[in-house]
Protein backbone atom coordinates (compact mmCIF):
# COMPACT_ATOMS: atom_id res chain seq x y z
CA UNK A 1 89.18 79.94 98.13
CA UNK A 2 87.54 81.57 95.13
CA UNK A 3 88.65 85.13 95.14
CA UNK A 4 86.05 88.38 93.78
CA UNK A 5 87.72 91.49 92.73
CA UNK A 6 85.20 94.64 92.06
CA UNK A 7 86.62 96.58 89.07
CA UNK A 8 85.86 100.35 88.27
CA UNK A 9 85.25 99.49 84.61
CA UNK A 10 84.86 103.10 83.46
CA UNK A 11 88.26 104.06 85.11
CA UNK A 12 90.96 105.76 83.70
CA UNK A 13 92.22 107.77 80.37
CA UNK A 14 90.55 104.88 78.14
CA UNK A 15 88.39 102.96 80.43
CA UNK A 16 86.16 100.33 78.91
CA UNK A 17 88.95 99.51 75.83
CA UNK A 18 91.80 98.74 78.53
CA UNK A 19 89.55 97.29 81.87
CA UNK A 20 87.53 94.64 80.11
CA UNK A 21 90.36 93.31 77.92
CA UNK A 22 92.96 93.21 81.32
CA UNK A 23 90.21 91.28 82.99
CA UNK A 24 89.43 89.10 80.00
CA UNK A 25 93.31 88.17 79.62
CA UNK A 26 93.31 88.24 83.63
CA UNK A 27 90.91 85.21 84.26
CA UNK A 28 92.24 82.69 81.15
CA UNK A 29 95.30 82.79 83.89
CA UNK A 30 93.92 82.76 86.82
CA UNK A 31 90.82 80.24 87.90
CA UNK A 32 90.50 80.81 91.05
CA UNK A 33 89.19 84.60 90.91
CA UNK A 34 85.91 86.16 89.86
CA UNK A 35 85.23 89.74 88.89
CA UNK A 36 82.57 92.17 88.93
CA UNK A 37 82.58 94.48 85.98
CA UNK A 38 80.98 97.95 87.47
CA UNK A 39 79.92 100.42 85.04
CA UNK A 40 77.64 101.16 81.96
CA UNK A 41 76.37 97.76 81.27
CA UNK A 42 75.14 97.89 77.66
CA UNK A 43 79.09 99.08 77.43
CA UNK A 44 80.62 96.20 79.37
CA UNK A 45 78.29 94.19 77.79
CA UNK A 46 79.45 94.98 74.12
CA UNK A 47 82.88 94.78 75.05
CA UNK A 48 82.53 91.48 76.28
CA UNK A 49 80.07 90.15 73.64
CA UNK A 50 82.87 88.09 71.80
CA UNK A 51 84.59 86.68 74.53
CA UNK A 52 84.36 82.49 75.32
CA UNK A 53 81.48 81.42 77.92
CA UNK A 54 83.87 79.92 80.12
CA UNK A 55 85.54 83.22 81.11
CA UNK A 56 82.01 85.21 80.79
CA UNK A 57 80.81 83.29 83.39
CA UNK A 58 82.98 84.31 85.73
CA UNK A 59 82.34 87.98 84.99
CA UNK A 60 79.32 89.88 86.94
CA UNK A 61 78.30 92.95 85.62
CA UNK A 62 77.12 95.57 87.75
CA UNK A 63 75.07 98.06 86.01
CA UNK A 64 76.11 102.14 87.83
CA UNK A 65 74.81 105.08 86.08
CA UNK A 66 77.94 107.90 86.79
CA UNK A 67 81.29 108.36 86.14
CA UNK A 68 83.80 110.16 88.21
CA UNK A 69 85.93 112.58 85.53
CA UNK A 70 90.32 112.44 85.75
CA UNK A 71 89.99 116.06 86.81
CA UNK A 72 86.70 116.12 89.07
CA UNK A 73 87.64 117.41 92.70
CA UNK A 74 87.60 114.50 95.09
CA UNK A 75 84.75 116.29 97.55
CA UNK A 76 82.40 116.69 94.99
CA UNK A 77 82.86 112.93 93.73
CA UNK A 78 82.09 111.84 96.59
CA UNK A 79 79.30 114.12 97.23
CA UNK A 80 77.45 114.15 93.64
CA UNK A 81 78.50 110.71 92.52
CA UNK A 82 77.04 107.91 94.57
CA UNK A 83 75.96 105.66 91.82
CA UNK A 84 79.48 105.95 90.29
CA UNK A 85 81.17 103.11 88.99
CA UNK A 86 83.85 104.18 91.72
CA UNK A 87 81.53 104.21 94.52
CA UNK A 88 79.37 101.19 93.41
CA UNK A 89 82.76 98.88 93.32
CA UNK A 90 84.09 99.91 96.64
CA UNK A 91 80.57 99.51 98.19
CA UNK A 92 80.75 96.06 97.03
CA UNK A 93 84.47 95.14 99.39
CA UNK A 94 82.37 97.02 102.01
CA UNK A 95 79.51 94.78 101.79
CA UNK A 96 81.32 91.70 101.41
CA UNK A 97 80.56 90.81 97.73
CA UNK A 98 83.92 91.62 96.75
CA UNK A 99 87.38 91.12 98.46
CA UNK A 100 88.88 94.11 96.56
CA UNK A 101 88.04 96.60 94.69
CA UNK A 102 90.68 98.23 91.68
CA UNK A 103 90.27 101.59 89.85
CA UNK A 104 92.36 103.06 87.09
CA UNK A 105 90.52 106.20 87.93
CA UNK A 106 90.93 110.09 89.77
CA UNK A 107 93.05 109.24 92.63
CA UNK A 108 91.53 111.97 95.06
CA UNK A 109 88.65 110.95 94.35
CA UNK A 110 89.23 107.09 94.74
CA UNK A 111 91.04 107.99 97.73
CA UNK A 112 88.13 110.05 99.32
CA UNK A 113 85.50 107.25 98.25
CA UNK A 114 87.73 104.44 99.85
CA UNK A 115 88.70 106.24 103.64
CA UNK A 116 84.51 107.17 103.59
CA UNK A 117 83.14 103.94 102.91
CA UNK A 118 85.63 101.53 104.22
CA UNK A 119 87.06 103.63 107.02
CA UNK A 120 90.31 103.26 108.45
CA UNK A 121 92.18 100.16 110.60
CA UNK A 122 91.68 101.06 114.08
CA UNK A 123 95.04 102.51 115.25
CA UNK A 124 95.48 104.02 111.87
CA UNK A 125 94.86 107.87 111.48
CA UNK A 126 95.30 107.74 107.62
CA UNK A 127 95.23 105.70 104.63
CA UNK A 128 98.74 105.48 102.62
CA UNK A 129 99.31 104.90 99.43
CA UNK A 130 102.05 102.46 98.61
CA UNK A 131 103.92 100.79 95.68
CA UNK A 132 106.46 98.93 94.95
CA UNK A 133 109.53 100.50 93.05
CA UNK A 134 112.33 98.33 91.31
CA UNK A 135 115.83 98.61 92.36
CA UNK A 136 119.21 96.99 91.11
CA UNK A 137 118.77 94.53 94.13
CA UNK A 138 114.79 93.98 93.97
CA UNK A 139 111.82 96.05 94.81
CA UNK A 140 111.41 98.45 97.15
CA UNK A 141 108.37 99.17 98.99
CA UNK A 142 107.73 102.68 99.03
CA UNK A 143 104.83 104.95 101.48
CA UNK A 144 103.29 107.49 101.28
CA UNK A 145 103.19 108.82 97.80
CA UNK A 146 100.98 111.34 98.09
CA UNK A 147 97.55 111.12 100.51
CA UNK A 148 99.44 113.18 103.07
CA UNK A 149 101.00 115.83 102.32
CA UNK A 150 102.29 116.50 106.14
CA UNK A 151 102.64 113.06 108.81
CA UNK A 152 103.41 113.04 112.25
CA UNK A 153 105.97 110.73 113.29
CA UNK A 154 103.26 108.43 114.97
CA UNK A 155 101.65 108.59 111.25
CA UNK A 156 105.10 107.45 110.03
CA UNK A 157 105.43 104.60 112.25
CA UNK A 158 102.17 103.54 111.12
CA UNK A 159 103.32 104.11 107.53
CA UNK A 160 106.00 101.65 108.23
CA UNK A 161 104.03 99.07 110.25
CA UNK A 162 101.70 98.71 107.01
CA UNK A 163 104.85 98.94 104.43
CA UNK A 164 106.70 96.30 105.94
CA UNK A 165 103.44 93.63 106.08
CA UNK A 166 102.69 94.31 102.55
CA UNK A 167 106.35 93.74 101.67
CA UNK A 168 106.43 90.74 103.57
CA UNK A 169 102.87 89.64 101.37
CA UNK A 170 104.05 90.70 98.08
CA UNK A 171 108.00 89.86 98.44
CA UNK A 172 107.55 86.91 100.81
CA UNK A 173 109.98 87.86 103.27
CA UNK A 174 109.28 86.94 106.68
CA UNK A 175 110.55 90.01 108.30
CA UNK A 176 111.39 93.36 105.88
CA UNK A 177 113.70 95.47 106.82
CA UNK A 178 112.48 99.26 106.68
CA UNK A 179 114.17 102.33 106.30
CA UNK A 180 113.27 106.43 106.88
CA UNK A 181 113.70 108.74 104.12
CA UNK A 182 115.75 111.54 104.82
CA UNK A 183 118.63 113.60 104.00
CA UNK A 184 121.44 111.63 105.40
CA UNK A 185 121.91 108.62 107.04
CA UNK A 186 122.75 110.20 110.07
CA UNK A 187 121.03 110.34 113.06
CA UNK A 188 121.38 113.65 113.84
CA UNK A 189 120.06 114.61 109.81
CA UNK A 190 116.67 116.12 109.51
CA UNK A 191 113.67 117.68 110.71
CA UNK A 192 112.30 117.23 114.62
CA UNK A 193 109.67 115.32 113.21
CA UNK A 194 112.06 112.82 111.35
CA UNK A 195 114.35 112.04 113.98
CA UNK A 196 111.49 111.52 116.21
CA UNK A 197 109.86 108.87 114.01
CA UNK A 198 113.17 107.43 113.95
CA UNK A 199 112.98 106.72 117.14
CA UNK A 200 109.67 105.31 117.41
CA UNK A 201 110.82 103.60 113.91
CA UNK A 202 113.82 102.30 116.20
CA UNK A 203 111.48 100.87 119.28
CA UNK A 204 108.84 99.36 117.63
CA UNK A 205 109.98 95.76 116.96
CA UNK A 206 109.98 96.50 112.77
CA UNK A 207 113.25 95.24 111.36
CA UNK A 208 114.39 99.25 111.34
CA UNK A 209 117.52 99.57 109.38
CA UNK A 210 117.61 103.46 110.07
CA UNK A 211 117.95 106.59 107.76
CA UNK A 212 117.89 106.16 103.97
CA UNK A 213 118.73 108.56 101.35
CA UNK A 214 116.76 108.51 97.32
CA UNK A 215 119.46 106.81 95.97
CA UNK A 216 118.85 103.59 98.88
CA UNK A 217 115.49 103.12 96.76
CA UNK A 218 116.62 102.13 93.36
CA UNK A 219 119.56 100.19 95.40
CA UNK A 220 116.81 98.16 96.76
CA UNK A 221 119.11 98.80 100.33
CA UNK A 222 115.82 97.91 102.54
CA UNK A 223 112.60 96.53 101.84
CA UNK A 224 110.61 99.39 102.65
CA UNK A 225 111.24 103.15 102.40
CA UNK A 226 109.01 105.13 104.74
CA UNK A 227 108.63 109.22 104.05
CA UNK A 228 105.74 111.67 104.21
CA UNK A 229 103.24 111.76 100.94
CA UNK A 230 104.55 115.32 99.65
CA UNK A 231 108.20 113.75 99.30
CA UNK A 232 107.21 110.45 98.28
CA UNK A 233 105.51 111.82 95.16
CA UNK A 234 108.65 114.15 94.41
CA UNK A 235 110.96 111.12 94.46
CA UNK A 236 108.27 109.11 92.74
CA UNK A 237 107.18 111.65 89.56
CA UNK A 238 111.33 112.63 89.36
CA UNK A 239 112.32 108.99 88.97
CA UNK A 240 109.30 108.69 86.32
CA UNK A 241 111.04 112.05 85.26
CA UNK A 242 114.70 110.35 84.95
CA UNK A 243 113.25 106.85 83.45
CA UNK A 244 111.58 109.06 80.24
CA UNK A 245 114.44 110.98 79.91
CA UNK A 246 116.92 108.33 79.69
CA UNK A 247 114.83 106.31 77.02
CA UNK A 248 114.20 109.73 74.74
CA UNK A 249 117.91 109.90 74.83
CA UNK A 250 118.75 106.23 74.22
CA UNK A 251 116.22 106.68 70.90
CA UNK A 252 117.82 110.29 69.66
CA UNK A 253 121.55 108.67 70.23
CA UNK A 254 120.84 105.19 68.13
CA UNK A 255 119.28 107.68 65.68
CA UNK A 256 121.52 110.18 64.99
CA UNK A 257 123.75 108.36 62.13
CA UNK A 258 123.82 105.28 59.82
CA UNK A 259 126.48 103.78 62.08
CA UNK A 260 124.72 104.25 65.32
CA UNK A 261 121.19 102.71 63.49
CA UNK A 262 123.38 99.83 62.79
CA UNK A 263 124.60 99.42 66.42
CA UNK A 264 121.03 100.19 67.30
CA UNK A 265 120.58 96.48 65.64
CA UNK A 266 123.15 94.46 67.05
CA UNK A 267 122.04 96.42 70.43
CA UNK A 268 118.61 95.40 69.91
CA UNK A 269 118.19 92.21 72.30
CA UNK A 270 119.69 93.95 74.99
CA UNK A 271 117.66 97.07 74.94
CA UNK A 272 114.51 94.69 74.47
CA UNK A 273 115.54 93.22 77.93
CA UNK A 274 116.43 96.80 79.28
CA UNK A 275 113.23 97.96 78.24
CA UNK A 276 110.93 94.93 80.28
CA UNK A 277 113.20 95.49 83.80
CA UNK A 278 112.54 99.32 84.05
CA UNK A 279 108.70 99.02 82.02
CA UNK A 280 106.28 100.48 83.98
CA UNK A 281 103.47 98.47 83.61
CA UNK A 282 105.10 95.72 85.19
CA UNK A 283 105.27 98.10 88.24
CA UNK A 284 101.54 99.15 88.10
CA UNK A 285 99.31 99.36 90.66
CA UNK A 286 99.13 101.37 94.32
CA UNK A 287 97.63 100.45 97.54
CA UNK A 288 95.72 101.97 99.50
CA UNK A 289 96.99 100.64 103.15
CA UNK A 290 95.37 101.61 106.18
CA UNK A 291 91.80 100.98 104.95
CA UNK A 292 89.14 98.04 106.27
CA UNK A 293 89.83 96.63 102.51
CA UNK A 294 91.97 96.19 99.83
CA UNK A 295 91.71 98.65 97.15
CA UNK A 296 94.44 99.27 94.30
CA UNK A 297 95.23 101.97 91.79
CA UNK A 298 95.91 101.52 88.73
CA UNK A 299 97.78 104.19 86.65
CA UNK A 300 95.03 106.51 84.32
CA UNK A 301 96.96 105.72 81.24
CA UNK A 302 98.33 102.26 81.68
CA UNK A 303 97.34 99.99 78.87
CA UNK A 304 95.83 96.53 79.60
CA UNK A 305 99.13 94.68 80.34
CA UNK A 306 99.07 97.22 83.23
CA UNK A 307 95.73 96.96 84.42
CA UNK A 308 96.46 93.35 84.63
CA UNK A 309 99.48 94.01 86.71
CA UNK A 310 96.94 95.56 89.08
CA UNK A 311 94.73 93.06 89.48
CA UNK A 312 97.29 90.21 90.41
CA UNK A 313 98.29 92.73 93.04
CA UNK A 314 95.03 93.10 94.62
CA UNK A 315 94.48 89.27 94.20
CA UNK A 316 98.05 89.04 95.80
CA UNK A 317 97.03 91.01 98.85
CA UNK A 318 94.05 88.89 99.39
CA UNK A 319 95.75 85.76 99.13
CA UNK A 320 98.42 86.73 101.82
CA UNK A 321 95.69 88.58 104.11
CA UNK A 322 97.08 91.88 104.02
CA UNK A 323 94.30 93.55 105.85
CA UNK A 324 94.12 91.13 108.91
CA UNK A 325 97.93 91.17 109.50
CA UNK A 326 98.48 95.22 109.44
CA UNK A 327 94.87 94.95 111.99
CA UNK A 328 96.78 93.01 114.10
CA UNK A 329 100.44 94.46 114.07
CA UNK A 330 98.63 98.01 114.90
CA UNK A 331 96.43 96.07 117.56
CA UNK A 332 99.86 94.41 119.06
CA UNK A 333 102.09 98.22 119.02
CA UNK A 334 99.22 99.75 120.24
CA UNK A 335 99.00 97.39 123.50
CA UNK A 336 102.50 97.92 123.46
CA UNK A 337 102.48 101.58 123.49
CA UNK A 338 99.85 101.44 126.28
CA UNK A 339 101.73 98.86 128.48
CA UNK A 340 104.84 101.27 128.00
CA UNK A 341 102.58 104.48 129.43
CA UNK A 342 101.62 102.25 131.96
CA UNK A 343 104.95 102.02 133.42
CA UNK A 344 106.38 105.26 133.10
């Protein structure tokens, strides 16, 4: 099966100079995928002028005439910018000319634009945005980080319905275990609405492992971490936080003497191997579960090693069906939930 990814080409803090080289470097790897270039043409176009025929023929470009701005409010995106590159590349997984769509772009807005054109899974109330974390034992599916700022605990069993299929797509583990983000691993820890989603966490057939605490993530303890979107991003930014910090202070410390510049040599192949586990790039790119296709964000100021990152996610997802095995684990709980109601 030959896969088509729509790209947002005028994405992100750089756009053009990081999306057209990722995709370039992206298909000399990968022959079974096409792409669709959306944005300025005569742009695209230049950008791709030196590039061999064999990999420009597998490139569409699709000509859109707006950009959505890194600070634009996500309402008036999606109001005032319906030829956007954005827009144009998500219309295209709507209409079927594209499998997925990925954007380095405004994440409101990309958000917004997604949930109105490709509407939600039915038996999904909202979209989620998930990624996957690394951990001293592996990755670490993590949801929401950020579309909601406030879930019900139905919301968060959906959250953990659609965690544990992608984990089981990306990771290739038949049946994830998932955990709930709270502030103990007791059962009696945390709000009403926590211990209530544990519950429903508990009876819905998921491999539920229970409570988690922050430091379970980067322990890789369970496969999936589910939590609301407003503490999601605080864990998220904070270990971005922690990750900065800890490489400023590596740098200052192997530069504060003569001696400690030499050690910085002899250290060197070890930090170089440090340096690729925790990279970031290597870690790029968010989905968007919940939605009626695949669509993946890509960090604003990755560079093109990142971008690429993104787009063998979103290839990734196709591959493994993502989208028809979260429509039918909702479909299955939801007959489940109604045959429970049924006899009560």
């Amino acid at each position: 099966m030959t896969i088509t990814v729509a790209i947002d080409a005028m994405g992100g803090d750089v756009g053009l100079k990081v999306t057209v080289p990722a995709s370039v470097n992206f298909l000399q790897d990968t022959p079974d995928v096409n792409l669709i270039l959306v944005g300025d043409s005569a742009g695209i176009e230049a950008e791709l002028a030196a590039q061999p025929a064999s990999v420009r023929a597998r490139i569409t470009v699709q000509h859109a005439t707006q950009v959505v701005g890194m600070d634009e409010a996500p309402q008036l995106a999606l109001k005032n910018k319906k030829d956007s590159s954005m827009r144009v590349a998500i219309n295209l997984v709507k209409d079927g000319q594209a499998q997925a769509a990925v954007s380095a772009g405004n994440t409101g807005a990309l958000m917004a634009t997604a949930k109105f054109v490709l509407k939600t899974i039915p038996g999904i109330d909202r979209p989620a945005i998930a990624k996957m974390m690394p951990g001293t034992g592996g990755e670490t599916c993590v949801l929401d980080l950020g579309a909601n700022v406030d879930c019900s605990p139905e919301q968060l069993l959906q959250f953990g319905i659609m965690g544990a299929e992608l984990a089981a797509s990306l990771q290739h583990k038949q049946n994830p275990s998932v955990g709930l983000l709270n502030i103990g691993s007791e059962d009696i820890k945390g709000t009403d609405n926590i211990k209530r989603a544990a519950e429903l966490l508990r009876d819905s057939g998921l491999n539920f492992y229970g409570n988690v605490e922050g430091n379970d993530i980067f322990k890789a303890t369970v496969d999936v971490v589910v939590c609301d979107g407003f503490t999601g991003n605080v864990a998220l930014k904070a270990s971005e936080g922690l990750a900065h910090m800890i490489a400023t202070f590596l740098r200052e410390e192997f530069a504060r003497t003569w001696w400690t510049k030499l050690c910085a040599l002899a250290a060197m192949p070890v930090l170089k191997h440090f340096k690729a586990r925790v990279d970031p790039r290597r870690y790029n790119g968010a989905s968007f579960l919940g939605l009626r296709g695949i669509v993946v964000k890509s960090h604003g100021g990755t560079d093109a090693l990142g971008f690429r990152i993104a787009l063998e996610q979103a290839c990734e997802e196709v591959r493994a069906n993502v989208i028809g095995h979260i429509t039918d684990r909702v479909a299955s709980q939801l007959q489940n939930l109604k045959r429970s109601e049924s006899e009560a």
